[in-house]
Protein backbone atom coordinates (compact mmCIF):
# COMPACT_ATOMS: atom_id res chain seq x y z
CA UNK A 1 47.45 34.04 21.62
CA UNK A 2 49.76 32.29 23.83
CA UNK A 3 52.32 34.33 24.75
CA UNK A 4 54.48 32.20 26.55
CA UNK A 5 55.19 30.35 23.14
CA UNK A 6 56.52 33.00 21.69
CA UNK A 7 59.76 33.15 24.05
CA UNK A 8 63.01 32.74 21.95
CA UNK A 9 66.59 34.14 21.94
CA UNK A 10 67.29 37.04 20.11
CA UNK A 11 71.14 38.32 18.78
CA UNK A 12 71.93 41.74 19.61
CA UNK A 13 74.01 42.08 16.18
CA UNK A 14 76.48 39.26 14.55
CA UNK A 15 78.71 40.91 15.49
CA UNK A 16 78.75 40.58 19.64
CA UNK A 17 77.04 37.12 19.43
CA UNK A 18 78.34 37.25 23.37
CA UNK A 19 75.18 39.37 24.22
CA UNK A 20 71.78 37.99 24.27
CA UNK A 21 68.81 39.04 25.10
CA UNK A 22 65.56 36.91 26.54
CA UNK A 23 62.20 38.45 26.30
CA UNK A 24 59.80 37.57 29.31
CA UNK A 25 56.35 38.07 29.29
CA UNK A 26 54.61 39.56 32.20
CA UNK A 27 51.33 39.74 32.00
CA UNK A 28 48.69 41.68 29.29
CA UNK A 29 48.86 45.50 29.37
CA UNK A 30 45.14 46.55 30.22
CA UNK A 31 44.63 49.07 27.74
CA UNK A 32 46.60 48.04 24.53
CA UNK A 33 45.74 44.50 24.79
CA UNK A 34 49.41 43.67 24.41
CA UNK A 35 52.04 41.65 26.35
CA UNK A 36 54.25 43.79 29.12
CA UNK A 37 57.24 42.45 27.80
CA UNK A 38 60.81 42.74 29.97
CA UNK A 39 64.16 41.86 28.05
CA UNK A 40 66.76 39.83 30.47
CA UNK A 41 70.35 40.96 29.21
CA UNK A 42 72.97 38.42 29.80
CA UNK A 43 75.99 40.46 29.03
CA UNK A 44 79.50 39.39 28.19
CA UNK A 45 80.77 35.59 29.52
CA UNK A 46 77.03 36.21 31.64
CA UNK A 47 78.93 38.55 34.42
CA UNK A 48 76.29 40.69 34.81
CA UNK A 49 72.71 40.48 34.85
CA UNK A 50 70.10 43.64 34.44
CA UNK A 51 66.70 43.75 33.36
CA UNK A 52 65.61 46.72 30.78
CA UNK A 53 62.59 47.62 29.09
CA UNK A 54 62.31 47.85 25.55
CA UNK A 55 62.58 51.29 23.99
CA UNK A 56 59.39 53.35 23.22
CA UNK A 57 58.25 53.42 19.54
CA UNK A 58 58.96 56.52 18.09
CA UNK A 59 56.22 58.96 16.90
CA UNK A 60 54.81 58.18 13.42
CA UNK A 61 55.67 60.70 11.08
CA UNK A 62 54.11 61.32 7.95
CA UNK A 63 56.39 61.79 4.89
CA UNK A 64 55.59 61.79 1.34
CA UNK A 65 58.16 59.44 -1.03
CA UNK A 66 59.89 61.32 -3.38
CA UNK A 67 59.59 62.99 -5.65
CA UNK A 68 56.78 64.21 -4.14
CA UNK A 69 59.20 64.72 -0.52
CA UNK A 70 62.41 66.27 -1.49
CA UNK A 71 63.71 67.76 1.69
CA UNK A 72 66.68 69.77 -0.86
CA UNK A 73 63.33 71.99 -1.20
CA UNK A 74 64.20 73.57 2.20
CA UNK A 75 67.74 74.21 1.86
CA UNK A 76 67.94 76.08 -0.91
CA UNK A 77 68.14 79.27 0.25
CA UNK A 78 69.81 81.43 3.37
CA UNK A 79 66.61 83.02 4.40
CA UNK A 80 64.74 79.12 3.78
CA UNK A 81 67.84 77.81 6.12
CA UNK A 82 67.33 80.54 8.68
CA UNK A 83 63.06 79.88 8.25
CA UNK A 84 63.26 76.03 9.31
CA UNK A 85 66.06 76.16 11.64
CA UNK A 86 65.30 74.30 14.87
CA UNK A 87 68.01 76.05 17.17
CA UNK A 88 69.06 79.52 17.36
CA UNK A 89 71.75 81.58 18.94
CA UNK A 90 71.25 84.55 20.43
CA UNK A 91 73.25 86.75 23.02
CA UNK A 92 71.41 86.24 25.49
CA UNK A 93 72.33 82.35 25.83
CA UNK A 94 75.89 83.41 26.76
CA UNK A 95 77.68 83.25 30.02
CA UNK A 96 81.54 85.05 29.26
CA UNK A 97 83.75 84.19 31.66
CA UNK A 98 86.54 86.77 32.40
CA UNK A 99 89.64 86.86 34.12
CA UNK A 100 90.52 89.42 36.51
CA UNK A 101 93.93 90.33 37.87
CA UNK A 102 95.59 92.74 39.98
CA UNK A 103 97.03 96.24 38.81
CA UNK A 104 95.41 99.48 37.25
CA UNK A 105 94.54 100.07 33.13
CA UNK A 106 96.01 96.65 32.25
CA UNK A 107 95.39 93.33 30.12
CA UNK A 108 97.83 90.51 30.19
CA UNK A 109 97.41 87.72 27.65
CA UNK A 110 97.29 83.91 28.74
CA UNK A 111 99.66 82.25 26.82
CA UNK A 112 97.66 78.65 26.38
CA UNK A 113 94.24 80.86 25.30
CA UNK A 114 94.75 82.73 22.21
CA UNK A 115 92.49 85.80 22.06
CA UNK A 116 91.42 85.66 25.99
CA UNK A 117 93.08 88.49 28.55
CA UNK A 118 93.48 88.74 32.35
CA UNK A 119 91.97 92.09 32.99
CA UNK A 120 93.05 94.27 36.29
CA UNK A 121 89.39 95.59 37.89
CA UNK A 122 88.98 99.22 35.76
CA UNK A 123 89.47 96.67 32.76
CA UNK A 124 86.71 94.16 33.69
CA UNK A 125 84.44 97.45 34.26
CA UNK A 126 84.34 98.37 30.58
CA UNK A 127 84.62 94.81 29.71
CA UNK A 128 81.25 94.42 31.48
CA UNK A 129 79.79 97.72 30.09
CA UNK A 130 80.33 96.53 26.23
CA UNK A 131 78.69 93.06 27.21
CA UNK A 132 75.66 93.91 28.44
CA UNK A 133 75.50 96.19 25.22
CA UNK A 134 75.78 93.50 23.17
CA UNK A 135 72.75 91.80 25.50
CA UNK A 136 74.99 88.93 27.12
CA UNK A 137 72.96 88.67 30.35
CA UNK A 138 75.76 87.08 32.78
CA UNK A 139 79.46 87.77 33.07
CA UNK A 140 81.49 85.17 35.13
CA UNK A 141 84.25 86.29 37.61
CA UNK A 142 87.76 84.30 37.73
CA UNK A 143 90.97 85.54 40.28
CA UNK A 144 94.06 85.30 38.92
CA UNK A 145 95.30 85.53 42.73
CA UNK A 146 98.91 86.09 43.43
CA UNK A 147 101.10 83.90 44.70
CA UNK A 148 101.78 85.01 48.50
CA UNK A 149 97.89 85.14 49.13
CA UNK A 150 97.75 81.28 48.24
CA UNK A 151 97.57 79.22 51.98
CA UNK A 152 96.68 75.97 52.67
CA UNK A 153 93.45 77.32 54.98
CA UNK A 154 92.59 79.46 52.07
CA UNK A 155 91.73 82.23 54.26
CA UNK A 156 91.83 84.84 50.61
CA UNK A 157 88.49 82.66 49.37
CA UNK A 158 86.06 84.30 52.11
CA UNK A 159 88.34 87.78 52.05
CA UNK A 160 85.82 90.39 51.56
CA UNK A 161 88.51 92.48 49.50
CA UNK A 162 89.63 89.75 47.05
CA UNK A 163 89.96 90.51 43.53
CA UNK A 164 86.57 88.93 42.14
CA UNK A 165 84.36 90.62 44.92
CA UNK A 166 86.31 93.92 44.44
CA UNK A 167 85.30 93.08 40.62
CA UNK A 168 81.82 92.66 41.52
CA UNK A 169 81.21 95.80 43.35
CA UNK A 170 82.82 97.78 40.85
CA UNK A 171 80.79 96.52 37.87
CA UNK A 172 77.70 96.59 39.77
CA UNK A 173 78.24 100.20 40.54
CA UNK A 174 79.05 100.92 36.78
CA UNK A 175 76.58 98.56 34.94
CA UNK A 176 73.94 97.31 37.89
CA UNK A 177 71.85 95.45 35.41
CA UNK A 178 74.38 92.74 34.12
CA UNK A 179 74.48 89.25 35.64
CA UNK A 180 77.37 88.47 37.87
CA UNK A 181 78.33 84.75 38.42
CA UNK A 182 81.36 83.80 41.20
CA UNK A 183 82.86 80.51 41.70
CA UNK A 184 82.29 78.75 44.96
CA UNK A 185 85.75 76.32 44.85
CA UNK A 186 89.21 76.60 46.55
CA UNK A 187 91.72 75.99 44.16
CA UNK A 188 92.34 79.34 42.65
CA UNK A 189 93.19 80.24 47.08
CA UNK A 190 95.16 76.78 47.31
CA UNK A 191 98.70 76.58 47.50
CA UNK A 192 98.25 72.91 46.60
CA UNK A 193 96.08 73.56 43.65
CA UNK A 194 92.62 71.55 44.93
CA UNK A 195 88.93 72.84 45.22
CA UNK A 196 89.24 71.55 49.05
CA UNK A 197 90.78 71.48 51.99
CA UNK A 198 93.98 68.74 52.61
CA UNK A 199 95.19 67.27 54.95
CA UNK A 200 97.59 64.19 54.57
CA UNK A 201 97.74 64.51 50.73
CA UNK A 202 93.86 63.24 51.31
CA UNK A 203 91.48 66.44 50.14
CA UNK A 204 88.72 67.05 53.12
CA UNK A 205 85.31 67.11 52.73
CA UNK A 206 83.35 67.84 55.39
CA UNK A 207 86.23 70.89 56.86
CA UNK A 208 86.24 72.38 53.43
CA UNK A 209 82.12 72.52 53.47
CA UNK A 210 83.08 75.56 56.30
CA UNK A 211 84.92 77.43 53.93
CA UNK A 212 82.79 77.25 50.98
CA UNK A 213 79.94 78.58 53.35
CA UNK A 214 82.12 81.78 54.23
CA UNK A 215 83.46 82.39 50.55
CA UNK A 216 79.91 81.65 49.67
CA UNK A 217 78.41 84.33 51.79
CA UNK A 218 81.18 86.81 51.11
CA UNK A 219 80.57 86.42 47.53
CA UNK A 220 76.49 87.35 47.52
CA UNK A 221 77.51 89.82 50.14
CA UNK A 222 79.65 91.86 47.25
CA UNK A 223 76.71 91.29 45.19
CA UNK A 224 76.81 87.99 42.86
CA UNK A 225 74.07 87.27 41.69
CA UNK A 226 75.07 83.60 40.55
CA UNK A 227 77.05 80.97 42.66
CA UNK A 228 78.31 78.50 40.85
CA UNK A 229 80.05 75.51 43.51
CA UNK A 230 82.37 73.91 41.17
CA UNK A 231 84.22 71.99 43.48
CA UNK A 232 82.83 68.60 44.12
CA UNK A 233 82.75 68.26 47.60
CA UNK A 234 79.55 66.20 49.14
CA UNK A 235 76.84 68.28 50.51
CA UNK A 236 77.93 71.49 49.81
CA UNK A 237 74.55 72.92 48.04
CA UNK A 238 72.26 72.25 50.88
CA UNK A 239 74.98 73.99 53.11
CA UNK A 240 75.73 76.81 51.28
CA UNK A 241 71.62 77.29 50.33
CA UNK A 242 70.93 77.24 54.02
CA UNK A 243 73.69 79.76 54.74
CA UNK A 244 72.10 81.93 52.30
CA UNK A 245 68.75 81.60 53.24
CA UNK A 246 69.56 82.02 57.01
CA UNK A 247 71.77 85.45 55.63
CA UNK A 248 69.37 87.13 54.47
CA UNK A 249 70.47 86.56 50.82
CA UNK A 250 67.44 83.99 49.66
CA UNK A 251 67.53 85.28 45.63
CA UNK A 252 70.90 84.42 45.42
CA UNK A 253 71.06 82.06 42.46
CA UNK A 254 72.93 78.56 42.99
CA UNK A 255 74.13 77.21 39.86
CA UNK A 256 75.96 73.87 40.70
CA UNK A 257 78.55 72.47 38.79
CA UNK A 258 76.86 68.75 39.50
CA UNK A 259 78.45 66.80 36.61
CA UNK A 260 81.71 68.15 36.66
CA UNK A 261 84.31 65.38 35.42
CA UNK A 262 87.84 64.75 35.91
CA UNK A 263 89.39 65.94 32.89
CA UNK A 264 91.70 66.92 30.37
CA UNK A 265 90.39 69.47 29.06
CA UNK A 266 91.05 72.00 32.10
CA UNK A 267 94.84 72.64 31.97
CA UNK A 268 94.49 75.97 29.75
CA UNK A 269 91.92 77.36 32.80
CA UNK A 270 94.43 76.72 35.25
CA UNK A 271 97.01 78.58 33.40
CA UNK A 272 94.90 81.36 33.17
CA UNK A 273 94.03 81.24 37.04
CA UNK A 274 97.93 80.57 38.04
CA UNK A 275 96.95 77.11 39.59
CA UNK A 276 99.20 74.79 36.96
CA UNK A 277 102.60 74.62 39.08
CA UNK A 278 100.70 74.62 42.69
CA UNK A 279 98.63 71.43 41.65
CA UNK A 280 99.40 68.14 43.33
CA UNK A 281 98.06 64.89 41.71
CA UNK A 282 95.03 65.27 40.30
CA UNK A 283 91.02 65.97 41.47
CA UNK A 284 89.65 62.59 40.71
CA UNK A 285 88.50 61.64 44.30
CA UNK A 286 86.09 64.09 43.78
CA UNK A 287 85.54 65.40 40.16
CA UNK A 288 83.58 62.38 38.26
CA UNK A 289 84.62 59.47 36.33
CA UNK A 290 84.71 60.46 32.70
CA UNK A 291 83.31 57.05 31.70
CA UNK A 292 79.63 57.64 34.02
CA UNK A 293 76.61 59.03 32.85
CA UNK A 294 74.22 57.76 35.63
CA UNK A 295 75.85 58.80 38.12
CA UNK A 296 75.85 62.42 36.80
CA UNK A 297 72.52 61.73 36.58
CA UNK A 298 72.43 61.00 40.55
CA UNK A 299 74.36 63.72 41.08
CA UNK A 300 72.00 66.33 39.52
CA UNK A 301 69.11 64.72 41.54
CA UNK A 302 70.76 65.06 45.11
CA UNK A 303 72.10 68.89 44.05
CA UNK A 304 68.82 70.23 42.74
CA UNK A 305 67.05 68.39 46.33
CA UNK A 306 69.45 70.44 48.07
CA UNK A 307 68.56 73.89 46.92
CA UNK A 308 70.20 74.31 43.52
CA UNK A 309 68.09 76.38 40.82
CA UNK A 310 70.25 75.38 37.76
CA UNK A 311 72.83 73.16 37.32
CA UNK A 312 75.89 72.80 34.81
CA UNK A 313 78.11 70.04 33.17
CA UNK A 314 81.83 70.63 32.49
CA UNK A 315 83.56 69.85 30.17
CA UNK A 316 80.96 70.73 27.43
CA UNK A 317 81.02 69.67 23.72
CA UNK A 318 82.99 65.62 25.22
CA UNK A 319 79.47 65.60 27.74
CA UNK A 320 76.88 66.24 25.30
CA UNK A 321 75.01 62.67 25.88
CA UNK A 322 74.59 64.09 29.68
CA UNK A 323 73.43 67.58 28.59
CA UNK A 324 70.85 65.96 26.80
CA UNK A 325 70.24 62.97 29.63
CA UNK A 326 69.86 66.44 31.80
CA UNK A 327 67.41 68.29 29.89
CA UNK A 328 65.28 65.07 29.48
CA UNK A 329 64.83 64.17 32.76
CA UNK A 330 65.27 66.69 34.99
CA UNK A 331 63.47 69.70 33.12
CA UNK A 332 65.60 72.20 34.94
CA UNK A 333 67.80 74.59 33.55
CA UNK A 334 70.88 72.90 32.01
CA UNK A 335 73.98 74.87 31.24
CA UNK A 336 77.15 73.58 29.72
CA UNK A 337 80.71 75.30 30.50
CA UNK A 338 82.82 75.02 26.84
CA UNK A 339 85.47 74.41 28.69
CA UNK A 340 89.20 76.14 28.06
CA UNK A 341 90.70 72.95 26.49
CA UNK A 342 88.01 73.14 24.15
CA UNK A 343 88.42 76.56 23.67
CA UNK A 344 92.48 75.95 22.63
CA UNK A 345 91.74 73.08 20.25
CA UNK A 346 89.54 75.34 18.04
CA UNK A 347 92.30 77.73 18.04
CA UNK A 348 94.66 75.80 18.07
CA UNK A 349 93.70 74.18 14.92
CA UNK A 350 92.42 77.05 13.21
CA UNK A 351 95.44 78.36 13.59
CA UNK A 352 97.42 76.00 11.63
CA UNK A 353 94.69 76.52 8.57
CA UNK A 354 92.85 73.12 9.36
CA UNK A 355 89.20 74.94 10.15
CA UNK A 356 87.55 77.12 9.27
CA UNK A 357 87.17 79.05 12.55
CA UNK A 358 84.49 81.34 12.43
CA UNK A 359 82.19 77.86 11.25
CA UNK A 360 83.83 75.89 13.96
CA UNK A 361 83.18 77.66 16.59
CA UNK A 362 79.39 78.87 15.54
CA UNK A 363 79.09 74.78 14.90
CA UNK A 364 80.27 73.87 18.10
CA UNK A 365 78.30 75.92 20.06
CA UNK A 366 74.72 75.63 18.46
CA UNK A 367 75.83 71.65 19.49
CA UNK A 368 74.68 72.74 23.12
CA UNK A 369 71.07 74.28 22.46
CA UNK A 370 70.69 71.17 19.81
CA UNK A 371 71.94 69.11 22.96
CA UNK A 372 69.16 71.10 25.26
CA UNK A 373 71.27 73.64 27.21
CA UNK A 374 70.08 76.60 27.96
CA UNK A 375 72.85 78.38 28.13
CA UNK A 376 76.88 78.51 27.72
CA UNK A 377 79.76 79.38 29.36
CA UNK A 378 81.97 80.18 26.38
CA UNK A 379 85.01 82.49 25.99
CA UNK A 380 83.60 82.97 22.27
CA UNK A 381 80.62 85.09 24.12
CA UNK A 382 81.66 88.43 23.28
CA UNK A 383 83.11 87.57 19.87
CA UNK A 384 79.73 85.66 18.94
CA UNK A 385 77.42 88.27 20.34
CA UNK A 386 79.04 91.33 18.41
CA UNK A 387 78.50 89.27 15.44
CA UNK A 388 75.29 88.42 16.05
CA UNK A 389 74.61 92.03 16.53
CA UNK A 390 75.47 93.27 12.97
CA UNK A 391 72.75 93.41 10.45
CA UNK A 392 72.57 90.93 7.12
């Protein structure tokens, strides 16, 4: 057959008659005997011009017509539901992130997170104790650092005495077998609010690379088990990886916040972290473009060349399509961060009687393992897990 004869234009839908798409034949696959066949976009008023291949054809599936198929057959039941279900959640794919403040024998609520505490050190002991009894393998570590110990140099992020590495050598003495995750960014040190170093209103990369190394180091010194570099800069997972390896520290755990996006959806965090007044314009010459997908993709690629062993995306349930573009082709651990807007929505809405919250928040967070993750950051982890753990 001549395949050349069978070039002709094709209409994406009636509706954008502006796109149009030209198949081109090149050349006879060897071993299906059929044309290689390239589609030439010309996309709106012909600005651009890319060249895609066609999707893959799905994998035939074999399904009876009905009545002989009637897929109500398997949803019947609770136990038939809980037979065929694809995803699960269990404990154990929970990260709960905790606050910890200053003081003895004391929780203080944060006003834009219903439900979530800043606990002083004793607090976050016990805290720790009753999650790893529920089997939630990883606690994470947030300061709530006062004022007067916020500098521009942000000499209290590498201060072997600050509140999360006190934190971490107290729960390590008390429950050694829990997980212990500390963020490798600036801001909560900053008395301008950023993950980095500025200068000039213009936020440093290459200066603030030194300091991550040294809070970086001081953090695995206490004991972390996780780092998790959330802040964006350029290079900083092949320098903090070869500070660790170099430090004696090479099972320290790097999980980097790669596709971390400028966003919305963190102004409850920084609340609960007392960085809301001290910011100064926002982080988006360094946290992503909401509106980019391959470059997240990029971005996972250069952090996992660098030395990272699992990587994150943040915000969560708004990033789902990367979560999944992560799990697909990078085949490394992908973990998602349900972020604290997220978080206030639910309750925010729930709330005001319009959702149901306990099915919200199970809903939204079986999203992520449908999505790929393997794992969540969620300030539902300890609520979720203690139901889990209750019999039928």
């Amino acid at each position: 057959m001549d395949y050349q004869n069978r070039l002709h234009l094709i209409y994406l839908d009636t509706y954008k008659p502006h796109y149009l798409f030209l198949p081109i034949i090149r050349g006879i696959n060897a071993e299906s005997n059929e044309p290689n066949i390239f589609y030439l976009e010309f996309a709106s008023k012909f600005r651009q011009l890319s060249i895609r291949q066609p999707k893959e054809p799905q994998m035939n599936t074999y399904i009876a017509p009905f009545p002989a198929n009637r897929p109500r057959r398997l949803r019947r039941t609770d136990w038939m539901r809980d037979l065929v279900r694809e995803n699960m959640l269990t404990p154990a794919d929970f990260i709960w992130p905790i606050f910890v403040m200053e003081g003895t024998d004391a929780a203080e609520p944060v006003p834009s997170m219903p439900g979530v505490k800043r606990l002083t050190i004793d607090r976050a002991v016990l805290a720790a104790n009753e999650a790893a009894n529920l089997g939630i393998p990883v606690i994470a570590l947030f300061p709530y650092t006062p004022v007067h110990l916020k500098t521009p140099d942000c000499e209290e992020a590498y201060n072997p005495d600050n509140l999360v590495n006190m934190a971490t050598r107290a729960i390590k003495a008390s429950v050694p077998d829990i997980g212990i995750m500390l963020d490798v960014a600036l801001d909560p040190y900053n008395s301008n609010g950023h993950d980095g170093i500025v200068q000039d209103g213009v936020v440093l990369n290459d200066e603030t690379l030194m300091v991550l190394e040294r809070q970086a180091l001081c953090h695995a010194d206490a004991g972390a088990d996780i780092l998790g570099p959330s802040d964006m800069m350029d290079g900083r997972i092949g320098v903090i990886r070869r500070a660790l390896e170099q430090n004696d520290f090479p099972d320290v755990v790097i999980m980097a916040y790669s596709a971390k996006f400028s966003s919305a959806y963190y102004g409850p965090f920084r609340d609960a972290v007392g960085a809301t007044g001290a910011l100064t314009g926002d982080k988006s010459t360094y946290q992503m473009d909401a509106g980019n997908s391959d470059e997240a993709m990029r971005m996972i690629a250069r952090d996992l060349s660098e030395g990272a062993d699992m990587v994150m995306v943040k915000p969560g349930q708004p990033y789902l399509d990367i979560c999944q573009r992560v799990n697909t082709e990078f085949n490394a651990p992908t973990f998602a961060y349900q972020v604290s807007g997220e978080y206030a929505m639910i309750e925010a809405a729930s709330a005001n009687g319009w959702v149901d919250r306990d099915k919200i928040i199970v809903e939204s967070l079986m999203a992520f393992k449908r999505a790929g993750c393997s794992g969540i950051l969620t300030y539902y982890a300890f609520e979720i897990a203690e139901k889990l753990a209750k019999p039928y």
